[in-house]
Protein backbone atom coordinates (compact mmCIF):
# COMPACT_ATOMS: atom_id res chain seq x y z
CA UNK A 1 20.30 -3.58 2.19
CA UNK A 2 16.42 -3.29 2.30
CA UNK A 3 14.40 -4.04 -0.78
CA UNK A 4 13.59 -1.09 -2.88
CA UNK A 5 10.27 0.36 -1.78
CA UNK A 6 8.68 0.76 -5.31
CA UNK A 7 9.82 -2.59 -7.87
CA UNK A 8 11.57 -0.86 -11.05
CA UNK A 9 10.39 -3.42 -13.72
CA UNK A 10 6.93 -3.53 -12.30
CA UNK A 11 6.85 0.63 -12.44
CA UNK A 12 8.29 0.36 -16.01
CA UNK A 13 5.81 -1.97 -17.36
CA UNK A 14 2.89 -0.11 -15.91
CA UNK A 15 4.57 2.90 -17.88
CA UNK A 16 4.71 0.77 -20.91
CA UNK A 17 1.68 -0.83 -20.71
CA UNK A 18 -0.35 2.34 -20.12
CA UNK A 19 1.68 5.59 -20.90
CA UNK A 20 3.81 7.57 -18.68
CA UNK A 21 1.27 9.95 -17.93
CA UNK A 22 -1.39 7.95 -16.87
CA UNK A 23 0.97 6.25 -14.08
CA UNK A 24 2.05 10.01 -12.94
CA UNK A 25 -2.16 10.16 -12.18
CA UNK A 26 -2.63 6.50 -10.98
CA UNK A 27 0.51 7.40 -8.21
CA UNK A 28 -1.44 10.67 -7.54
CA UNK A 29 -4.22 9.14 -6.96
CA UNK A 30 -2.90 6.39 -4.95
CA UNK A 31 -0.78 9.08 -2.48
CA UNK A 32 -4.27 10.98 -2.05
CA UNK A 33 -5.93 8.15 -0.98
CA UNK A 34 -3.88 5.66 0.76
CA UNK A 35 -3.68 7.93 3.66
CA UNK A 36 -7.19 7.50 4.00
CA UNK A 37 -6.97 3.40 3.36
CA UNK A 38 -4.77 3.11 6.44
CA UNK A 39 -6.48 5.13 7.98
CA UNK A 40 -9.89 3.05 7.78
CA UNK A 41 -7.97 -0.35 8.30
CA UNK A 42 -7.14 1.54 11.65
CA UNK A 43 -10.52 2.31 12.19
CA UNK A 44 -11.53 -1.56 11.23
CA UNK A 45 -8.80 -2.99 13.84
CA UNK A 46 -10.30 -0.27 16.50
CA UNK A 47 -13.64 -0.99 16.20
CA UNK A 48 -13.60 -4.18 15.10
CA UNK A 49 -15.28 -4.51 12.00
CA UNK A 50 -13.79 -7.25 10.24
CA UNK A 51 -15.08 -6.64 6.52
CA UNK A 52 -14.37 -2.83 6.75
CA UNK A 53 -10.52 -3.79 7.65
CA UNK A 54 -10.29 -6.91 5.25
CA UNK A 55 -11.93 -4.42 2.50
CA UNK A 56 -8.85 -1.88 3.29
CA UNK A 57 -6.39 -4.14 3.13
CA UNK A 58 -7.26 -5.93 0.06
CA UNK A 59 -7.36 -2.29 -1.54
CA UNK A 60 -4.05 -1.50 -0.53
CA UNK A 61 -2.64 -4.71 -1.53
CA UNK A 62 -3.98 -4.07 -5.05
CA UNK A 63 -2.97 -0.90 -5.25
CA UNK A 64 0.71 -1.30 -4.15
CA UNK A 65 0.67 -4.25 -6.28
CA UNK A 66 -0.07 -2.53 -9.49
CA UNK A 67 2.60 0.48 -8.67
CA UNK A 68 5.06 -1.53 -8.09
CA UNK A 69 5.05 -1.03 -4.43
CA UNK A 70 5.67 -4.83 -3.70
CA UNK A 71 7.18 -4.87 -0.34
CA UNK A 72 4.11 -2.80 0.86
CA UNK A 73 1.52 -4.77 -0.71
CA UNK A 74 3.29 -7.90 1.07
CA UNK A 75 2.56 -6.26 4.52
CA UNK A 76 -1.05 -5.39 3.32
CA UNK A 77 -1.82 -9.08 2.10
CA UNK A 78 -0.66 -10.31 5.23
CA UNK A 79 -3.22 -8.20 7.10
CA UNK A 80 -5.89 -8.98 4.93
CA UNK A 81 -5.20 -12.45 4.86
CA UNK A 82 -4.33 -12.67 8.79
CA UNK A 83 -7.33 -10.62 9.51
CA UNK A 84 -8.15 -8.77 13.00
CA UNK A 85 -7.16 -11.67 15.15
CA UNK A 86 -3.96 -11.79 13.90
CA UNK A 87 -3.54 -7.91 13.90
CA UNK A 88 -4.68 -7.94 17.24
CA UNK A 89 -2.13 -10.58 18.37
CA UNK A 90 0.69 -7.63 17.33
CA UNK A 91 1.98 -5.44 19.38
CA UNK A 92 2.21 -2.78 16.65
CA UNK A 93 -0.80 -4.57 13.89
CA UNK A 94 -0.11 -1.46 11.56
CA UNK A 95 2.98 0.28 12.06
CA UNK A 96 5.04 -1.81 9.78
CA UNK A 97 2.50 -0.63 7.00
CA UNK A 98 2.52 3.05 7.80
CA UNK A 99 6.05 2.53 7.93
CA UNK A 100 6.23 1.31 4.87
CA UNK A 101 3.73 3.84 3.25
CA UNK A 102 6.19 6.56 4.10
CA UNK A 103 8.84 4.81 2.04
CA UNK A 104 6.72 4.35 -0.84
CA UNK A 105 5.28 7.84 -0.81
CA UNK A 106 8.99 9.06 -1.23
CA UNK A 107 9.95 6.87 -3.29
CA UNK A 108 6.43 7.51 -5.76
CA UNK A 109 7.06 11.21 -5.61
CA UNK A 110 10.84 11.06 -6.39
CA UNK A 111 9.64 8.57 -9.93
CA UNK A 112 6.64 11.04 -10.77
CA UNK A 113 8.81 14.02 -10.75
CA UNK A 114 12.11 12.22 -12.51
């Protein structure tokens, strides 16, 4: 069984820690703009601009982090840590990521509206 796109007890601490309604914004915020985020790591990778795809990466990592979204922010640390030689070396550098986005999204959207 795969690993639950958004971590429950990291979620649930945020909400402690901060206040249910403040996470509803901070996941609203983060499905506005991580579309955009993977969008300039693809951009980085493309044109090959090292910092600007590092500086995405790290970003998403964070952000996933903080959410909860721990399987995603794995796949982002990798990329920022591996960098555009190593994404390059990949057959599909960012799929797994946008893959993973997708799961995350759902899974944000289905804890923000519960």
């Amino acid at each position: 069984m795969a690993e639950p796109a958004i971590d429950r007890a990291t979620f649930e601490a945020l909400q402690e820690t901060t206040g249910a309604d403040f996470v509803v914004e901070l996941a609203d915020t983060f499905l506005a703009e991580a579309p955009a985020m993977l969008a300039e790591l693809r951009r980085g990778l493309e044109t090959g601009n090292a910092e600007a795809f590092r500086r995405a990466a790290h970003s998403l990592k964070s952000n996933c982090n903080t959410l909860g979204a721990l399987p995603m922010g794995v796949i982002a640390r990798d990329l920022e840590l591996g960098g555009l030689d190593k994404a390059r070396a990949s057959a599909t550098p960012l799929a797994e990521l946008e893959s993973e986005y997708a799961r995350v999204a759902s899974a944000l959207k289905a804890l923000r509206d519960a």
